[in-house]
N, C-alpha and C. Protein backbone atom coordinates (compact mmCIF):
# COMPACT_ATOMS: atom_id res chain seq x y z
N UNK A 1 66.08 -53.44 128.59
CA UNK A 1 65.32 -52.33 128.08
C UNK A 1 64.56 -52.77 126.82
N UNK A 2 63.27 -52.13 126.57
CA UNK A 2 62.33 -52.85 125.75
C UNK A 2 63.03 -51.86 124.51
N UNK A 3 63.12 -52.63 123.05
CA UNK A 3 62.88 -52.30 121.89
C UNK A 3 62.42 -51.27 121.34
N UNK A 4 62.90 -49.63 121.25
CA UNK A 4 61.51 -48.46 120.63
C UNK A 4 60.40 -49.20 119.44
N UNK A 5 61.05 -50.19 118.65
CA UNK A 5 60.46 -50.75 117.51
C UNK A 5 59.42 -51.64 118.31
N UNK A 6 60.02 -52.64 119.11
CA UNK A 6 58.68 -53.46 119.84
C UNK A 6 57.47 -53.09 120.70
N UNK A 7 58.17 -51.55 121.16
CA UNK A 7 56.84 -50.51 121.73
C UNK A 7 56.24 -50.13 120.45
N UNK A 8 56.91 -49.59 119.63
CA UNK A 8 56.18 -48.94 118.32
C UNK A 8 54.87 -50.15 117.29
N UNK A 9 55.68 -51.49 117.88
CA UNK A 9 54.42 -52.34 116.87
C UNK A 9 53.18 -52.27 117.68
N UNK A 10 53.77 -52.90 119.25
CA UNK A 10 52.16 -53.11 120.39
C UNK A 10 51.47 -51.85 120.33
N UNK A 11 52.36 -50.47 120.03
CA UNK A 11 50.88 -49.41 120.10
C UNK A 11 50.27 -49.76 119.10
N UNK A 12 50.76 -49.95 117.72
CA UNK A 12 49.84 -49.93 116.13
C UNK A 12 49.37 -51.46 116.31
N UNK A 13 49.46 -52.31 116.71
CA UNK A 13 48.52 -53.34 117.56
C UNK A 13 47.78 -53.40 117.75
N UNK A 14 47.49 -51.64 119.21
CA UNK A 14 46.82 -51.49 120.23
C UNK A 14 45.75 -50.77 119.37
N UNK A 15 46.27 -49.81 118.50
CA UNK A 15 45.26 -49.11 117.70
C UNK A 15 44.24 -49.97 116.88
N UNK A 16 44.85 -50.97 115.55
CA UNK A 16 44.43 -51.98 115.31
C UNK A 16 43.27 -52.37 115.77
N UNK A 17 43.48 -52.51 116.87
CA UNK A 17 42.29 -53.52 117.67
C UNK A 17 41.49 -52.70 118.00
N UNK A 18 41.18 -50.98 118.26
CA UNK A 18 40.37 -50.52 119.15
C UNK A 18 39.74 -50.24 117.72
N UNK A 19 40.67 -49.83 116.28
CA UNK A 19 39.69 -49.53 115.30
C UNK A 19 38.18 -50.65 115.14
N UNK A 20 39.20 -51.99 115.24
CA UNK A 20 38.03 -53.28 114.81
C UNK A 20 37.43 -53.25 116.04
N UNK A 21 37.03 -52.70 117.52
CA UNK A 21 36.59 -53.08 118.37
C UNK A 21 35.71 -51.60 118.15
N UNK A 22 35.87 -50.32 117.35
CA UNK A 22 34.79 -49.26 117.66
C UNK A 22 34.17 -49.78 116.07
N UNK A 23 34.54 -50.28 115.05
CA UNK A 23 33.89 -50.87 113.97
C UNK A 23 32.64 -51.93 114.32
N UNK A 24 33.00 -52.66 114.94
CA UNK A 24 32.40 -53.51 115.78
C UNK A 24 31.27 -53.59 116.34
N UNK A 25 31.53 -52.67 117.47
CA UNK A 25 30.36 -51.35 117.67
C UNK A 25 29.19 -50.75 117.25
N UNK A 26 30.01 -50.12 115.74
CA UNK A 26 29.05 -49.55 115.00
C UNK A 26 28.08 -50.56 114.29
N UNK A 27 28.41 -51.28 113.96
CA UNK A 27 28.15 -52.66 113.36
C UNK A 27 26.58 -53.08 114.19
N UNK A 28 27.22 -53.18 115.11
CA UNK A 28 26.21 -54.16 116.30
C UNK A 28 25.18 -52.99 116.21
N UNK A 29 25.19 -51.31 116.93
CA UNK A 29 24.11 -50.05 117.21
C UNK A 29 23.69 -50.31 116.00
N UNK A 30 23.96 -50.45 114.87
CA UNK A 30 23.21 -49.87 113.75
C UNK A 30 22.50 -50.69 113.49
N UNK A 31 22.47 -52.39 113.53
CA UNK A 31 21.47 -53.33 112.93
C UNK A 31 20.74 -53.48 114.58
N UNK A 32 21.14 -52.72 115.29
CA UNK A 32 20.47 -53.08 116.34
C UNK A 32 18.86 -51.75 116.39
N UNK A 33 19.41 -50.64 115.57
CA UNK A 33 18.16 -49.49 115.35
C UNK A 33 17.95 -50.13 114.09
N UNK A 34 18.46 -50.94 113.25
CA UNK A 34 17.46 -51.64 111.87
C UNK A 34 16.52 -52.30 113.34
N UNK A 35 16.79 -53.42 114.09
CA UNK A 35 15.40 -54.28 114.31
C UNK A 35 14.61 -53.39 114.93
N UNK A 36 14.97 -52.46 115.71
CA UNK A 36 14.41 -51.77 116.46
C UNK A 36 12.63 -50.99 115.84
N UNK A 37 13.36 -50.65 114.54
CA UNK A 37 12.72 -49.88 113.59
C UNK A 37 11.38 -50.99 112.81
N UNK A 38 12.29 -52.35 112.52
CA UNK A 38 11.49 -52.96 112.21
C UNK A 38 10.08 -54.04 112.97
N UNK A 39 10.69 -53.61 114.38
CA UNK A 39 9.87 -54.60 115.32
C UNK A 39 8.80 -52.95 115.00
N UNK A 40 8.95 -52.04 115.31
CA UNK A 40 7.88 -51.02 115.74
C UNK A 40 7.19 -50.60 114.74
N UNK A 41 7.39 -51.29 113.17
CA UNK A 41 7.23 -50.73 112.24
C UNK A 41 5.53 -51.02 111.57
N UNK A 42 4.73 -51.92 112.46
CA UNK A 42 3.60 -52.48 112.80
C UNK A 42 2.34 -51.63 113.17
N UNK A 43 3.13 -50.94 113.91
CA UNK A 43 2.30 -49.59 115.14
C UNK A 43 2.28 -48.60 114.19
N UNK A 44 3.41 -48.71 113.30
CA UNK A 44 3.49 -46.71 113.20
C UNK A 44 2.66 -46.52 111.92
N UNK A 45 2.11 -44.88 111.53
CA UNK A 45 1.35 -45.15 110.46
C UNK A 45 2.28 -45.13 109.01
N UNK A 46 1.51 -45.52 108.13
CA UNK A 46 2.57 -46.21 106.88
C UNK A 46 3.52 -45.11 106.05
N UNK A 47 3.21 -43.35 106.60
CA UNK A 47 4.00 -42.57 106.04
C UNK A 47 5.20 -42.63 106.85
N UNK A 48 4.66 -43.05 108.53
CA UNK A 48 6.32 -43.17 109.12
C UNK A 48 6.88 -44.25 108.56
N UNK A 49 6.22 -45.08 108.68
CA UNK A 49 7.26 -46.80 108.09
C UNK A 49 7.88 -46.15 107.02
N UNK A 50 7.16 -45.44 105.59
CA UNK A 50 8.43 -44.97 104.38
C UNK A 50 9.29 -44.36 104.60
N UNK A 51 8.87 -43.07 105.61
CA UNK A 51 10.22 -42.46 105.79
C UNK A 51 11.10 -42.80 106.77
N UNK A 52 11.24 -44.22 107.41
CA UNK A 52 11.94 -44.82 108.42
C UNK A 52 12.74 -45.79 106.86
N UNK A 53 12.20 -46.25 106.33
CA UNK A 53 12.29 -47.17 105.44
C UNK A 53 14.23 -46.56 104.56
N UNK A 54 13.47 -44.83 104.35
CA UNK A 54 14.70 -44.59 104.10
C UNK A 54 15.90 -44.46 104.58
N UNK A 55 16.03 -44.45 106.19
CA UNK A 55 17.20 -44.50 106.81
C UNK A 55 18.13 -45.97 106.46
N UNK A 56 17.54 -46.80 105.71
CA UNK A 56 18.38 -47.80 105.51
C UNK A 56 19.33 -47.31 104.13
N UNK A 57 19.30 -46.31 103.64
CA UNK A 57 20.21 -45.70 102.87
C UNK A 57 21.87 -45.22 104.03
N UNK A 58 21.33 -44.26 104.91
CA UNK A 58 22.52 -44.05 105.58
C UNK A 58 23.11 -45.04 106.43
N UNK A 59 22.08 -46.29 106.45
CA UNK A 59 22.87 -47.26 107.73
C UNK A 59 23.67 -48.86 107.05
N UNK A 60 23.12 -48.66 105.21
CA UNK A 60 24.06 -49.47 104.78
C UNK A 60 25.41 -48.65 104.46
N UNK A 61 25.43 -47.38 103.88
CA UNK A 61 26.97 -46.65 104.16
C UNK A 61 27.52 -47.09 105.45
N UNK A 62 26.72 -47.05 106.56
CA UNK A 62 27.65 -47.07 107.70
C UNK A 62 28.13 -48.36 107.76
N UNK A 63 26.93 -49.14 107.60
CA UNK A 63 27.84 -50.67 107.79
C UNK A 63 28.81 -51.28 106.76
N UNK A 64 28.91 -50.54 105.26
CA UNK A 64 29.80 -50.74 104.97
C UNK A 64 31.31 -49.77 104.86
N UNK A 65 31.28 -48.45 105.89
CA UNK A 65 32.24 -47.85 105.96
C UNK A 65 33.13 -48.72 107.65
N UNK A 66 32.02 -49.60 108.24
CA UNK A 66 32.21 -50.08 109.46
C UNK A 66 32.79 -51.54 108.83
N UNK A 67 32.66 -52.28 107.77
CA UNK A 67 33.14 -53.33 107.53
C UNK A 67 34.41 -52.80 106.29
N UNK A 68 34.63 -51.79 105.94
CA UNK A 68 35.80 -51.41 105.63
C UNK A 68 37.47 -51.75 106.67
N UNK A 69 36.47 -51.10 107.85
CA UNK A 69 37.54 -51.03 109.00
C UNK A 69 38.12 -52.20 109.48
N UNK A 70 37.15 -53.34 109.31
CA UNK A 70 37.23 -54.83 109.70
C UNK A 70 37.79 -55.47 108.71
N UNK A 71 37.78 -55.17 107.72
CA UNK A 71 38.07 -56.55 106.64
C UNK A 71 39.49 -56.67 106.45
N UNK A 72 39.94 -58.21 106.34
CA UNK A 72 41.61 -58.13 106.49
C UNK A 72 42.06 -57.23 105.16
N UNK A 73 43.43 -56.66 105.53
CA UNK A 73 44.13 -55.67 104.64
C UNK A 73 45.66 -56.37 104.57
N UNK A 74 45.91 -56.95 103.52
CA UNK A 74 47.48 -57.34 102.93
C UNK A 74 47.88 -56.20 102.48
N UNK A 75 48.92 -55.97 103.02
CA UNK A 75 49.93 -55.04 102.50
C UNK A 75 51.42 -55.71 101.62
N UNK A 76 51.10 -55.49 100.10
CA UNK A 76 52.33 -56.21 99.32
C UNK A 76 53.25 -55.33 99.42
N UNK A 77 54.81 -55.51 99.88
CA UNK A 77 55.48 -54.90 99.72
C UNK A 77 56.91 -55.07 98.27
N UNK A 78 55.64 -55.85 97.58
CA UNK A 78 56.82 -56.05 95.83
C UNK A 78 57.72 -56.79 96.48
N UNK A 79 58.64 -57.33 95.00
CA UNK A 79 59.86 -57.62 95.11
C UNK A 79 60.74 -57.46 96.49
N UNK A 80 60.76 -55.97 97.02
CA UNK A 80 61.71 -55.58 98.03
C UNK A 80 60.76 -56.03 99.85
N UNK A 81 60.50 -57.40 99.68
CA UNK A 81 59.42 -57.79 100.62
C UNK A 81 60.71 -58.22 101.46
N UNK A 82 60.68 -57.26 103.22
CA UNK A 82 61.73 -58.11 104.01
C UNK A 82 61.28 -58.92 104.27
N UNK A 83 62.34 -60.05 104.53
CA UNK A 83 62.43 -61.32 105.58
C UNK A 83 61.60 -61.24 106.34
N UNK A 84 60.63 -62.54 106.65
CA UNK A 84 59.32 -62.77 108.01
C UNK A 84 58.40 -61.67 107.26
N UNK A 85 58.03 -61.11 106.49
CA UNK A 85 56.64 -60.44 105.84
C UNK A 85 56.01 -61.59 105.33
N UNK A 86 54.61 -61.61 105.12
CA UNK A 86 54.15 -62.71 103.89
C UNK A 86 53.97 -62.26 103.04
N UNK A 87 54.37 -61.30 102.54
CA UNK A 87 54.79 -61.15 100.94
C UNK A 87 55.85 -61.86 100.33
N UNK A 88 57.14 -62.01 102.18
CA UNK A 88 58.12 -62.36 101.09
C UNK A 88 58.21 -63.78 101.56
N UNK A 89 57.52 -64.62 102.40
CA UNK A 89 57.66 -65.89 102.61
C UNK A 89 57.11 -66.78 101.55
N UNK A 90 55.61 -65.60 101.33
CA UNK A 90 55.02 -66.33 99.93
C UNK A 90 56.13 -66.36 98.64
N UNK A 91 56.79 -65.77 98.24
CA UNK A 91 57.24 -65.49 97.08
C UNK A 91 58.85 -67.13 97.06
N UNK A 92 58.76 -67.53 98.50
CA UNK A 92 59.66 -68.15 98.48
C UNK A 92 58.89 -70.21 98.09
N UNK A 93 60.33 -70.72 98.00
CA UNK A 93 59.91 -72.29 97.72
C UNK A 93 59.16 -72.95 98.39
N UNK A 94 60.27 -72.95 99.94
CA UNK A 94 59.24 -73.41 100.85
C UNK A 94 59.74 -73.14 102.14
N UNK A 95 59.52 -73.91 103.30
CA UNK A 95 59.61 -73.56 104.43
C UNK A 95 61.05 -72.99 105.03
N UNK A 96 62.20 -74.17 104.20
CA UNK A 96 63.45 -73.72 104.68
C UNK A 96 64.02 -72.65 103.94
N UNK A 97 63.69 -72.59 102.85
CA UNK A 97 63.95 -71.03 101.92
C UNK A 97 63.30 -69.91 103.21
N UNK A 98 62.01 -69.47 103.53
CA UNK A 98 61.58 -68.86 104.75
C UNK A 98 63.05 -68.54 105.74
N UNK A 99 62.83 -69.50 106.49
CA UNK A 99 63.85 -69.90 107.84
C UNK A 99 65.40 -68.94 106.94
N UNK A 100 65.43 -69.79 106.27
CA UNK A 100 67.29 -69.08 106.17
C UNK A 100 67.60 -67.60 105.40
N UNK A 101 66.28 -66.98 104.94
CA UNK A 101 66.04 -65.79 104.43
C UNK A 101 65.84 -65.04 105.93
N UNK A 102 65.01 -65.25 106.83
CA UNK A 102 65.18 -64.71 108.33
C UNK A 102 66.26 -65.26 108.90
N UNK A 103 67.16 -65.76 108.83
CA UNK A 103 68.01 -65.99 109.74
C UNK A 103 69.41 -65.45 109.20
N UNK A 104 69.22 -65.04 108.01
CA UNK A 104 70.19 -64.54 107.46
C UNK A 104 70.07 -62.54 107.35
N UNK A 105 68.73 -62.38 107.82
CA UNK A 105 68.56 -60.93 107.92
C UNK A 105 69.08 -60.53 109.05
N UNK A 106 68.31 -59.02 109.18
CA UNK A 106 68.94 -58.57 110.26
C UNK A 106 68.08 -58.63 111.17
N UNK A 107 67.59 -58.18 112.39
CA UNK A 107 66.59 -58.48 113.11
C UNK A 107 65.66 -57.35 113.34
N UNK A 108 66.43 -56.42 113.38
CA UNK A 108 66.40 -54.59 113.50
C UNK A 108 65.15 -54.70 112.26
N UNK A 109 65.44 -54.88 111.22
CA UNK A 109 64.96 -54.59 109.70
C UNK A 109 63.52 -55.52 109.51
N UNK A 110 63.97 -56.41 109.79
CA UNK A 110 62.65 -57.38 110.29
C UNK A 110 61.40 -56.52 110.74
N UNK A 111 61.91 -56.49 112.03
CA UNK A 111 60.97 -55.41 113.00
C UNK A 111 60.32 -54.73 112.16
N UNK A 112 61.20 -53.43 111.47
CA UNK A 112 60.81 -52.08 111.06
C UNK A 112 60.37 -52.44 109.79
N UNK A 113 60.06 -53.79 109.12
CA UNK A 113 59.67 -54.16 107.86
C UNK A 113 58.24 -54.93 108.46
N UNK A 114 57.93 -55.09 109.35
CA UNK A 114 56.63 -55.30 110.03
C UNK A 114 55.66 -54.51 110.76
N UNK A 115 56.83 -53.33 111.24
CA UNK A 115 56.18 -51.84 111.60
C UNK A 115 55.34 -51.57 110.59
N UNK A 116 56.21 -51.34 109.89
CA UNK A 116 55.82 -50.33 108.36
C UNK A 116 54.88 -50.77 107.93
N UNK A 117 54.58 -52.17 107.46
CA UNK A 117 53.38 -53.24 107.18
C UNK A 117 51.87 -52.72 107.97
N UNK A 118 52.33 -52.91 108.93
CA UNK A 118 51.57 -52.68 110.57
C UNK A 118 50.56 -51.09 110.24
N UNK A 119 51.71 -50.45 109.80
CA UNK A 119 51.46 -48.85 110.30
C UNK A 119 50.24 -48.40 109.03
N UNK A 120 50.88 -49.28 107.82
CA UNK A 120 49.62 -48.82 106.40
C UNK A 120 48.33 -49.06 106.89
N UNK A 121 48.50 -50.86 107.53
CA UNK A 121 47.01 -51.15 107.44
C UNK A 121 46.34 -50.22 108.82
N UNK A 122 47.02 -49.81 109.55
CA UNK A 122 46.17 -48.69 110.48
C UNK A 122 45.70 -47.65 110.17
N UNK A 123 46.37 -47.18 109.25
CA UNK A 123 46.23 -45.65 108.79
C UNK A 123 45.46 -46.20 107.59
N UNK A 124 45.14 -46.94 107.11
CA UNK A 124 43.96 -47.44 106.13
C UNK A 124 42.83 -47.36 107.19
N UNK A 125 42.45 -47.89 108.66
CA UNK A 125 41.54 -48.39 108.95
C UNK A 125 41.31 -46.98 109.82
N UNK A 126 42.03 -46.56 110.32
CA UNK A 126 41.58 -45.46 111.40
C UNK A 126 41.39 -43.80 109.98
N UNK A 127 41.79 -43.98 108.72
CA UNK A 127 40.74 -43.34 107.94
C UNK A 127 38.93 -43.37 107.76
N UNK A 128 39.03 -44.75 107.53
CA UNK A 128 37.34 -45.26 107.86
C UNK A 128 36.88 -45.09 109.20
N UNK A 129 37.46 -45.06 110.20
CA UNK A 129 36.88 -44.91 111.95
C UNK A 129 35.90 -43.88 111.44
N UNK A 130 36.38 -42.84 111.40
CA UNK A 130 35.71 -41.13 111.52
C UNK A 130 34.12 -41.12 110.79
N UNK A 131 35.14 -41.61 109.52
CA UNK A 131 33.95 -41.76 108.34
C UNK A 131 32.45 -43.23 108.76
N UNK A 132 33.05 -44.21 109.39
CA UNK A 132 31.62 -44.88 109.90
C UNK A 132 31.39 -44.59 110.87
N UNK A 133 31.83 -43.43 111.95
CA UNK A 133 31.27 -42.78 112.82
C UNK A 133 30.37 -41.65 112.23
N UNK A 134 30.82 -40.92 111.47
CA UNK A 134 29.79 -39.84 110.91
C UNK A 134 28.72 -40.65 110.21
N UNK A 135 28.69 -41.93 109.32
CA UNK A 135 27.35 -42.04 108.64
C UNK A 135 26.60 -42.87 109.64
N UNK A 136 27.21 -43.18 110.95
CA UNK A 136 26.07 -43.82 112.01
C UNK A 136 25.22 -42.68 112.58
N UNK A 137 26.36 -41.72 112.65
CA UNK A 137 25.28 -39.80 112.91
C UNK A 137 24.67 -39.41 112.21
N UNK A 138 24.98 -39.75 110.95
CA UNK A 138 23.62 -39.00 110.34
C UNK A 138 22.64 -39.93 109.99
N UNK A 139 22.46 -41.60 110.03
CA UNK A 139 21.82 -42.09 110.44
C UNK A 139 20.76 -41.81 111.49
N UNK A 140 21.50 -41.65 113.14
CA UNK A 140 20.29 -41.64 114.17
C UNK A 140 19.83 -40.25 114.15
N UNK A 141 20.38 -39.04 113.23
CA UNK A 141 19.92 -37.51 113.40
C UNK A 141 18.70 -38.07 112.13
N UNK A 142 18.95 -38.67 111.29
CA UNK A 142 17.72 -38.98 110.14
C UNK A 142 16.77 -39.67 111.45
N UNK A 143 16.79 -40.71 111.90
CA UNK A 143 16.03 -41.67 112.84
C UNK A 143 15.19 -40.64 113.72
N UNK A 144 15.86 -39.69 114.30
CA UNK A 144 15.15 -38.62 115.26
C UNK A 144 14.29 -38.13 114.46
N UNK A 145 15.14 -37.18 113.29
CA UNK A 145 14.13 -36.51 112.77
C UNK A 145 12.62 -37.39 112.30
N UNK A 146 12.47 -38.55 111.84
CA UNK A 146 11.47 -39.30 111.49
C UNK A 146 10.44 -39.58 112.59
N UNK A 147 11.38 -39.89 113.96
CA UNK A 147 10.68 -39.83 115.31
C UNK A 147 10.13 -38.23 115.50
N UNK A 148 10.60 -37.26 115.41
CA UNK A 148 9.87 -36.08 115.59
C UNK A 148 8.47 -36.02 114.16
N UNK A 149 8.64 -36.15 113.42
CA UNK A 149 7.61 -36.05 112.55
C UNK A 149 6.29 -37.13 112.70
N UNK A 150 6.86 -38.78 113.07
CA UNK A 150 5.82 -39.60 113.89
C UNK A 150 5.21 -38.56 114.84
N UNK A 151 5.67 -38.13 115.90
CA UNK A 151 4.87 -37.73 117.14
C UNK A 151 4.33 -36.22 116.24
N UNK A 152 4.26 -35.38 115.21
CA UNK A 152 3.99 -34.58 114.54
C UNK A 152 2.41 -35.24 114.29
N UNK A 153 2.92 -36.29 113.37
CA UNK A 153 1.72 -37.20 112.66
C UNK A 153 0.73 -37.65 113.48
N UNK A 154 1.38 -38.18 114.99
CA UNK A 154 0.23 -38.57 115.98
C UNK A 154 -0.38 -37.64 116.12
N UNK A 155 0.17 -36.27 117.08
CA UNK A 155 -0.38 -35.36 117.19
C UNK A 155 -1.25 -34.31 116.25
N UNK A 156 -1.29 -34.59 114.90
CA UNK A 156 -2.35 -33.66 114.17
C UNK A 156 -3.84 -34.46 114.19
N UNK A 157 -3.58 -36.51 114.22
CA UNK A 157 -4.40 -37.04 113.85
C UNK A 157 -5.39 -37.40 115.20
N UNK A 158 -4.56 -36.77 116.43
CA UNK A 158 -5.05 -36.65 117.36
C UNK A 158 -6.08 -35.63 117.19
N UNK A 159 -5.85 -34.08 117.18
CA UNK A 159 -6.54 -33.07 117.02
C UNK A 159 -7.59 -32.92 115.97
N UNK A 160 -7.31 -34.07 114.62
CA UNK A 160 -8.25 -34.41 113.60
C UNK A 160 -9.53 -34.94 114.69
N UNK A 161 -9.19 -35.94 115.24
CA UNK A 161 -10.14 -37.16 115.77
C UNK A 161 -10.81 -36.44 117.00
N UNK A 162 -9.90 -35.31 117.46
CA UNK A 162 -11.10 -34.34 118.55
C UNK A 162 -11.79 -33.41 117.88
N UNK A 163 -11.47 -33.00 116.50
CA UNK A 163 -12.57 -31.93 116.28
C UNK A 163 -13.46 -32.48 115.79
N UNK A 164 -13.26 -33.78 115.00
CA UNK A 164 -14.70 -34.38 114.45
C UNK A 164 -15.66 -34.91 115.32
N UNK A 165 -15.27 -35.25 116.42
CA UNK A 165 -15.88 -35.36 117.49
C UNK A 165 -16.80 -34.07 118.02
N UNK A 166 -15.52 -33.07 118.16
CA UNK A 166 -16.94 -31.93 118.69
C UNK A 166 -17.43 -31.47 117.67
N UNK A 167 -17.37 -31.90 116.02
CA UNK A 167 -18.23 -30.77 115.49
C UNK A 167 -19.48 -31.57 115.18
């Protein structure tokens, strides 16, 4: 029978990884509407380019609420660092100090002293999920809105360029 503790690490593992894999994500969509913006930024007239210009306000929040989620997170657990943490392997001489500090623990405690480790840096990272999901939204709702005001801008300078024509 499997471990509740060894199911309990592979889910916060499993989470772990989907945070850095939807971080990831965001990462890639968002510099992927920077080139997007900047390949088209040629065509459009120069009041859209400024106000496109400013969406790079909401899409460096995102990429850095998205490299929040990614960046490694040590969790020190002080002095009271169990056995097999690297808090407490660091704090030791050397390799065989390590070895006989785990072999002299318990195994149970181990585990649940790597859970616990495990469980901060998730609940650190799946705080930021939400938050670089919302500033990639209000990113592409800024991006639309700028796209609706372009086709605004085409369309008046359209109706400019037909009335001077018929008058």
């Amino acid at each position: 029978m499997t471990d509740p503790l060894d199911m309990t690490i592979d889910h916060t593992r499993d989470d772990l990884r989907r945070a850095d894999a939807t971080a990831g994500a965001i990462i890639f969509f968002t510099l992927g509407l920077g080139g997007i913006i900047a390949d088209a930024a040629g065509d459009l007239p120069r009041v859209v380019v400024i106000a496109a210009t400013f969406a790079a306000v909401p899409a460096t929040v995102t990429i850095r609420r998205a490299l929040a989620v990614v960046r490694p997170r040590m969790i020190d657990d002080g002095e009271d660092a169990a056995p097999a943490s690297w808090p407490h392997a660091d704090r030791q001489e050397d390799g065989d100090a390590v070895l006989a500090a785990i072999d002299s623990a318990d195994p149970r405690q181990i585990k649940a002293a790597q859970e616990w480790s495990l469980a901060k840096i998730a609940a650190a990272k799946n705080r930021e999920v939400p938050r670089a999901i919302s500033s990639f939204v209000v990113t592409v709702q800024y991006l639309a809105a700028v796209a609706v005001v372009s086709a605004l801008v085409y369309l008046v300078m359209a109706i400019v360029s037909l009335i001077s024509h018929l008058v």
